[in-house]
N, C-alpha and C. Protein backbone atom coordinates (compact mmCIF):
# COMPACT_ATOMS: atom_id res chain seq x y z
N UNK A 1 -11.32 12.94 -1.56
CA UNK A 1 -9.92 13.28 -1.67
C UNK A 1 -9.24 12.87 -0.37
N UNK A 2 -7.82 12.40 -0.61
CA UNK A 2 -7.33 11.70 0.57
C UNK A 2 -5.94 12.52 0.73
N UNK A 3 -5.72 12.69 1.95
CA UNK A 3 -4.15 13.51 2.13
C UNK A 3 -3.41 13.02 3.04
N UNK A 4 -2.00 12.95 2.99
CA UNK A 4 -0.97 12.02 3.85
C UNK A 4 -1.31 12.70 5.24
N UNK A 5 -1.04 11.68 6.44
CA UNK A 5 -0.69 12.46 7.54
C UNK A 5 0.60 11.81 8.33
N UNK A 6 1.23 11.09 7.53
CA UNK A 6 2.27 10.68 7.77
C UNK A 6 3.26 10.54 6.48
N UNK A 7 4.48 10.53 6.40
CA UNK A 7 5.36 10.13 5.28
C UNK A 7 5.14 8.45 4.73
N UNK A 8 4.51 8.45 3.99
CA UNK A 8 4.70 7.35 2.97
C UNK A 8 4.55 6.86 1.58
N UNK A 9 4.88 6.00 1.31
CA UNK A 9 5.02 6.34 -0.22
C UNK A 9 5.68 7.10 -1.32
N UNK A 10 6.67 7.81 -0.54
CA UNK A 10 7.21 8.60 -1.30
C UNK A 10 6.09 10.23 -1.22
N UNK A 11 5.11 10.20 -0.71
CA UNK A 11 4.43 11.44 0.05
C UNK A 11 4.65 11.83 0.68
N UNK A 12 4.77 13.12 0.82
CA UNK A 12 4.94 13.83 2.29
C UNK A 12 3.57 14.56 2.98
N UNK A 13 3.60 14.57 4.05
CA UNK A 13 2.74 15.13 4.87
C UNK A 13 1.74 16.21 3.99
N UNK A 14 0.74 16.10 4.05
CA UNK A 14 -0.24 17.22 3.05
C UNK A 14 -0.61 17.02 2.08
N UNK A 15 0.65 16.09 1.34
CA UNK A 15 0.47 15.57 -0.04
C UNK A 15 -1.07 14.90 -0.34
N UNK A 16 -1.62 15.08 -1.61
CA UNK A 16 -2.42 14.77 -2.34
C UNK A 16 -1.91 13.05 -2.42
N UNK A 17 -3.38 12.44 -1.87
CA UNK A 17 -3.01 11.10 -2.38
C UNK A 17 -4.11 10.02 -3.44
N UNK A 18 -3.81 9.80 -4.55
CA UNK A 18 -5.08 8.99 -5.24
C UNK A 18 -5.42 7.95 -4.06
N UNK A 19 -6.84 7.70 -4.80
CA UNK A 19 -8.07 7.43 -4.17
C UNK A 19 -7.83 5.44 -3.54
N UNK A 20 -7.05 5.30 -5.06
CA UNK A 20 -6.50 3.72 -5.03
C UNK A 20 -6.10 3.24 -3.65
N UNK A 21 -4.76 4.29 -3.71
CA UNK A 21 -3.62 4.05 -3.31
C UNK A 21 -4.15 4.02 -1.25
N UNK A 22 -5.03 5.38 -1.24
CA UNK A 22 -5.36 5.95 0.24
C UNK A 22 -6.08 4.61 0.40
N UNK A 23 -7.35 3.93 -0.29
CA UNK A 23 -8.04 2.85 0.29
C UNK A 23 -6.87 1.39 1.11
N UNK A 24 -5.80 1.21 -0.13
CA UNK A 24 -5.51 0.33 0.10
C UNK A 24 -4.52 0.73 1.47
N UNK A 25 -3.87 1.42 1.95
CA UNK A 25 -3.42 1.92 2.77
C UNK A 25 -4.16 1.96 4.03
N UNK A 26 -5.21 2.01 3.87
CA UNK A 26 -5.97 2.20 5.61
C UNK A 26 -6.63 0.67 5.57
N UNK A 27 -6.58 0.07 5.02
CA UNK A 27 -7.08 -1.42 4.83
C UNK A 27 -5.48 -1.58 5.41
N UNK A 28 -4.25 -1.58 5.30
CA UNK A 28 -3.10 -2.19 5.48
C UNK A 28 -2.31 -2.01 6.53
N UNK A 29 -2.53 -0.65 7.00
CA UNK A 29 -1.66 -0.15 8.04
C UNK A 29 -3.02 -0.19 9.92
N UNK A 30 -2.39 -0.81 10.61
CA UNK A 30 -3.13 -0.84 11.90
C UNK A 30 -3.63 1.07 12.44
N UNK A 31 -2.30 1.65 12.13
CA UNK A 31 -2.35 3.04 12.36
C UNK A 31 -2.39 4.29 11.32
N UNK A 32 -3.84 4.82 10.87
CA UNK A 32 -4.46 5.74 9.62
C UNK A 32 -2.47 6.36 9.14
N UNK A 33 -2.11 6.41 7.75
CA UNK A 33 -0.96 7.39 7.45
C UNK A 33 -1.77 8.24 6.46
N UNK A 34 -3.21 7.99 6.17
CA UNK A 34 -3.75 9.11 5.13
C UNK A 34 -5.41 9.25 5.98
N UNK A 35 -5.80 10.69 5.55
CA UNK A 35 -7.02 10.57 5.64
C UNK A 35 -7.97 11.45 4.72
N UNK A 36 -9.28 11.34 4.78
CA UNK A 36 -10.24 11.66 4.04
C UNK A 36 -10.41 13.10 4.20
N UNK A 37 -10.48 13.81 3.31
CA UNK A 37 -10.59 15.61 3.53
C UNK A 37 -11.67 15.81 2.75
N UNK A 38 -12.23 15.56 1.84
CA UNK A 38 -13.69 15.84 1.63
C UNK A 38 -13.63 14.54 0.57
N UNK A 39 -15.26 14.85 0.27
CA UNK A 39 -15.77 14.16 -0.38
C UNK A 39 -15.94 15.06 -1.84
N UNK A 40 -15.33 15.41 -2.13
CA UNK A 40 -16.09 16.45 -3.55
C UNK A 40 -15.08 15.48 -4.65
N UNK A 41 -15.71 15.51 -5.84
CA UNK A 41 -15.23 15.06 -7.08
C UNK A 41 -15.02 15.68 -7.96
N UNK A 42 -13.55 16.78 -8.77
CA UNK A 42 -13.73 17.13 -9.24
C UNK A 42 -14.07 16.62 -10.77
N UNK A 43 -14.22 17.60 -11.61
CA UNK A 43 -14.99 17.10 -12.77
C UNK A 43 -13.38 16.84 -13.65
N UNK A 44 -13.62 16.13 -14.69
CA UNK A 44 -12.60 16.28 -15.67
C UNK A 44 -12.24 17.02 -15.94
N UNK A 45 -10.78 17.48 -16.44
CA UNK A 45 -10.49 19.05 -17.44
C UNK A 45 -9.86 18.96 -18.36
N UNK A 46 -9.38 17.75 -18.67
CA UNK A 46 -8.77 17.66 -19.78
C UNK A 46 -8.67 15.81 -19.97
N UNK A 47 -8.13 15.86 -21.26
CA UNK A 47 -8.59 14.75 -21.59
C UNK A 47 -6.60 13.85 -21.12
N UNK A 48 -5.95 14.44 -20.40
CA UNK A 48 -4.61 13.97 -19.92
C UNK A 48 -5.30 13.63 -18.73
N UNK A 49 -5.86 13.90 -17.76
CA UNK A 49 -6.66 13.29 -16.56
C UNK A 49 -7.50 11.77 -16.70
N UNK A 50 -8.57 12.12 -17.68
CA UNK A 50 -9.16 11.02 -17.92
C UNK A 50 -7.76 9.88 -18.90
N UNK A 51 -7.36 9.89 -19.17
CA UNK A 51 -6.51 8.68 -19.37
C UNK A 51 -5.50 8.21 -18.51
N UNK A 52 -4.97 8.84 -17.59
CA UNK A 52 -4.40 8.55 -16.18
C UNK A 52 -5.44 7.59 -15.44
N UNK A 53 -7.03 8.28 -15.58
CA UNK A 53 -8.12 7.18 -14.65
C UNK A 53 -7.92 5.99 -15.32
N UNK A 54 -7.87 6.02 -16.38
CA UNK A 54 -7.90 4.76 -17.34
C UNK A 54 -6.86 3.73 -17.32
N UNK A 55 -5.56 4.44 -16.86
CA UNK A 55 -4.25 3.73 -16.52
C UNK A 55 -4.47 3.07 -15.45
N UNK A 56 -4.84 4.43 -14.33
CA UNK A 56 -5.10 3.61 -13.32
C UNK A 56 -5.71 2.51 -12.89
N UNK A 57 -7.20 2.25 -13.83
CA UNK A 57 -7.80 1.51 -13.51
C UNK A 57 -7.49 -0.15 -14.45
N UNK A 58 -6.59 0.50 -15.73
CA UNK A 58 -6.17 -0.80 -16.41
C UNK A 58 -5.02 -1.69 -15.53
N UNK A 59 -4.61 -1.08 -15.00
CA UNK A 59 -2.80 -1.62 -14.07
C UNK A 59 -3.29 -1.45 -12.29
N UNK A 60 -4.50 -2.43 -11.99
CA UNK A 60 -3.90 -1.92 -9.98
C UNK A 60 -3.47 -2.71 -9.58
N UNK A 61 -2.76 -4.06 -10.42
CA UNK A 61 -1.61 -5.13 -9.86
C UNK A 61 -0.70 -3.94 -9.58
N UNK A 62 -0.23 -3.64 -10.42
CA UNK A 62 1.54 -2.60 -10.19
C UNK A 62 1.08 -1.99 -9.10
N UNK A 63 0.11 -0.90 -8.68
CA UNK A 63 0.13 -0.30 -8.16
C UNK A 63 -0.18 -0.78 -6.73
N UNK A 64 -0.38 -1.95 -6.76
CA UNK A 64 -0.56 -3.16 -5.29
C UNK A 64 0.78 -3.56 -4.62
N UNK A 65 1.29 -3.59 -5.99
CA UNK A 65 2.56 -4.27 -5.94
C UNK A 65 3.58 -3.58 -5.42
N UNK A 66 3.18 -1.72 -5.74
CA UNK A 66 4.40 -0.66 -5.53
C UNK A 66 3.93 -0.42 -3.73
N UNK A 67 2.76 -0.32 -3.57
CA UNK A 67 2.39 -0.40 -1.92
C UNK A 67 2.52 -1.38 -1.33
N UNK A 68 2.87 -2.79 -1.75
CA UNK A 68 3.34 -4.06 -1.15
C UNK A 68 5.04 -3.69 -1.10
N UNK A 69 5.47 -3.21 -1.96
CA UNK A 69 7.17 -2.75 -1.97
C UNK A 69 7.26 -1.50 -0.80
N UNK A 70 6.71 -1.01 -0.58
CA UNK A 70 6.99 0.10 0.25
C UNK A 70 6.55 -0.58 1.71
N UNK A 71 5.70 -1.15 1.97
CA UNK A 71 5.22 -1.89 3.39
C UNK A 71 6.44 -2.71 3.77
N UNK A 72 7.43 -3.20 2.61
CA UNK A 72 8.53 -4.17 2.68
C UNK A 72 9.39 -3.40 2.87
N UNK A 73 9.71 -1.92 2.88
CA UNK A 73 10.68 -1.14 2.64
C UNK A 73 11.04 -0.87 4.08
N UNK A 74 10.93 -1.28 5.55
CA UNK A 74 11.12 -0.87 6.37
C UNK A 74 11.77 -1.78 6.99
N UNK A 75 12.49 -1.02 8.63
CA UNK A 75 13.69 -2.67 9.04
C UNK A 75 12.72 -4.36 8.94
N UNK A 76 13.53 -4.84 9.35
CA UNK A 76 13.05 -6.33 9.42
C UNK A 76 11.92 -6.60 10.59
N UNK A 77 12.52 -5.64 11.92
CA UNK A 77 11.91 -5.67 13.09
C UNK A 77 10.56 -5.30 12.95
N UNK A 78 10.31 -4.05 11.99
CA UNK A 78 8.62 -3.35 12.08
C UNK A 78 8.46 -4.00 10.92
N UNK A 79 8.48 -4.36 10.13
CA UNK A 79 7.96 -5.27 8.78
C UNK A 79 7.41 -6.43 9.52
N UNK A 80 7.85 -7.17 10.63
CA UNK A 80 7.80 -8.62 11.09
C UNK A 80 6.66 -8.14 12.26
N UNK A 81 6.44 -7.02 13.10
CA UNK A 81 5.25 -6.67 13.84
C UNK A 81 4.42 -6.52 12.76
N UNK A 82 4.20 -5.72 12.08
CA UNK A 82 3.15 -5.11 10.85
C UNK A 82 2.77 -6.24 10.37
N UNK A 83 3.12 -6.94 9.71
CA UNK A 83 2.93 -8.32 9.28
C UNK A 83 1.30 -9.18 10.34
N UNK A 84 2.25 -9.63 11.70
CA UNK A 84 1.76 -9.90 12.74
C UNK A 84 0.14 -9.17 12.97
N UNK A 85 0.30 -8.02 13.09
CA UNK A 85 -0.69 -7.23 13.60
C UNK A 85 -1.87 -6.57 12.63
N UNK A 86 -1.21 -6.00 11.43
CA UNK A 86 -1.97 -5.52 10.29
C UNK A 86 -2.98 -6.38 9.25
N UNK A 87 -4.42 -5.75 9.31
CA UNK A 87 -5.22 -7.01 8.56
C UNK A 87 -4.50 -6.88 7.24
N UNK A 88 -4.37 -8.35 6.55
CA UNK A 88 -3.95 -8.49 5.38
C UNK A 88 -4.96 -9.89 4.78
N UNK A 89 -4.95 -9.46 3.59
CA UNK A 89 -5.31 -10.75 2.94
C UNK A 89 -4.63 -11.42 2.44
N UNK A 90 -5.12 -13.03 1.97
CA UNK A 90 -4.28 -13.77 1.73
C UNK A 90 -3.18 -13.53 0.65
N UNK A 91 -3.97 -12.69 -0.15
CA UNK A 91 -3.08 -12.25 -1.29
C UNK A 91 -2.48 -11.54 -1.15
N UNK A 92 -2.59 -10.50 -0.53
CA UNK A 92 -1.57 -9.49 -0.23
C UNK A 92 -0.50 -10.50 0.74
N UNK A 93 -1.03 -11.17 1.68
CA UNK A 93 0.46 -11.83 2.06
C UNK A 93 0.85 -12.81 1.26
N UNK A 94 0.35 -13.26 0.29
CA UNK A 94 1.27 -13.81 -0.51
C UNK A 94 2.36 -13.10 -1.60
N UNK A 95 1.62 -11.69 -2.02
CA UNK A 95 2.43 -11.24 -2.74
C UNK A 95 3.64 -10.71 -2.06
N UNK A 96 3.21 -10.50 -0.46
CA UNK A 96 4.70 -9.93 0.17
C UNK A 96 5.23 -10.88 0.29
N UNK A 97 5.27 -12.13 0.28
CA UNK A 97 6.08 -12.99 0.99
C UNK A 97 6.75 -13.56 -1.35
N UNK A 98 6.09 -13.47 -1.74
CA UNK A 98 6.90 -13.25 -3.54
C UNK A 98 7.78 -11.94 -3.77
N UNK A 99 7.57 -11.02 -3.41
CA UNK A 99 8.56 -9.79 -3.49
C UNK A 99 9.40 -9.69 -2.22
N UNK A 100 9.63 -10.48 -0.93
CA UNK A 100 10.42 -10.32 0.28
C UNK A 100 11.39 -11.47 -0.71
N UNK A 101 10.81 -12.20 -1.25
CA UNK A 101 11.90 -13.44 -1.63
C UNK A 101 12.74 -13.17 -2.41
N UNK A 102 12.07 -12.24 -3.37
CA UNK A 102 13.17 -11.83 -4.67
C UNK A 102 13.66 -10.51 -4.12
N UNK A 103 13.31 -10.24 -3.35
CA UNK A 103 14.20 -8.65 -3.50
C UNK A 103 15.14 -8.58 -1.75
N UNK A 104 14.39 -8.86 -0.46
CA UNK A 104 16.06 -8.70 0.54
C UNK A 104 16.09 -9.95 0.91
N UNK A 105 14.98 -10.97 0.89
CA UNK A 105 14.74 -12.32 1.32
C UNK A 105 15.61 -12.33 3.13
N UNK A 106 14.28 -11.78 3.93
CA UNK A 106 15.19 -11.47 5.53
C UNK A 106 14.21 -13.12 6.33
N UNK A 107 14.71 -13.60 6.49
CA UNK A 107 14.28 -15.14 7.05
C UNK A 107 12.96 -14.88 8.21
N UNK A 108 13.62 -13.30 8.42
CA UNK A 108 12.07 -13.53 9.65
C UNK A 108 10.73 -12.51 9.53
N UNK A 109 11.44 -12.33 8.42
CA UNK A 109 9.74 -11.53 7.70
C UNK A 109 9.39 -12.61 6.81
N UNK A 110 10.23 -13.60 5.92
CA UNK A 110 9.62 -14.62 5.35
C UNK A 110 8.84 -15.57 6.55
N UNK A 111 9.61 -15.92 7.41
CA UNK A 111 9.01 -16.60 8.52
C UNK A 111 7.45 -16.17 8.64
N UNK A 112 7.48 -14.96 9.26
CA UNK A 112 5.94 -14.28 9.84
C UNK A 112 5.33 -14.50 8.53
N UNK A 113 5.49 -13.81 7.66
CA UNK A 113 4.05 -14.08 6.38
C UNK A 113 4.33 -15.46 6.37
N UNK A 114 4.99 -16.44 6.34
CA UNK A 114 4.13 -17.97 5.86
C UNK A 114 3.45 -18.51 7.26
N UNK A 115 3.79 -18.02 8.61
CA UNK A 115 2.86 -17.81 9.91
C UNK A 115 1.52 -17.44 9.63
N UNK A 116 1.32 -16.61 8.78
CA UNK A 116 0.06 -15.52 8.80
C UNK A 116 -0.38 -16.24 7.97
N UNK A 117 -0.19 -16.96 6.95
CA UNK A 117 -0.68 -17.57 5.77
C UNK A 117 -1.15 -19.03 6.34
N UNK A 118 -0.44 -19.84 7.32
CA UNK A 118 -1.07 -21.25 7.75
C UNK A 118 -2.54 -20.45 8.54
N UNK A 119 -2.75 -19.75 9.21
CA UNK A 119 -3.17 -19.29 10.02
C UNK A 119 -4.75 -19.13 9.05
């Protein structure tokens, strides 16, 4: 189980965070915003849980895509360090540099991801 220790995502501090979402997050950010509080698994309890796993696990483009939108969601200035500094893969900087284009298209966060991408 993973819990915010910073605001993101639309989480607040304490908040409960799926398992997806916390991995891809400490893979993305240079500085932890979630961390690990135990290891226990609870069991199923209903059968509205287990088809949420099932969502989850049918759709983790969107849900790549909604943590690639939120990494984009900040000024131009810390988007364009983060970029710089934060391990990313190729795909993930390609998908930011496909959603920076269609959605504020800022010349110097496009700049840095096609930097990070010759690289």
């Amino acid at each position: 189980m993973y819990k915010a220790i910073k605001k993101i995502g639309g989480y607040e501090v304490g908040d409960e965070i799926p398992i997806e979402k916390a991995l891809v997050w400490l893979k993305m950010y240079k500085v932890p915003h979630v961390e690990e509080v135990s290891e226990v698994v609870e069991p199923v309890k209903s059968g509205v849980t287990a088809e949420k796993s099932e969502e989850a696990v049918d759709k983790p483009e969107s849900s790549m895509n909604d943590l690639l939108d939120d990494y984009l969601g900040r000024n131009q200035s810390v988007v364009k360090k983060n970029i710089s500094e934060d391990k990313l893969s190729e795909t993930q900087l390609k998908e930011l540099l496909k959603l920076e284009k269609a959605d504020k298209n800022r010349p110097l966060v496009i700049n840095a991801i096609e930097q990070r991408l010759k690289k």
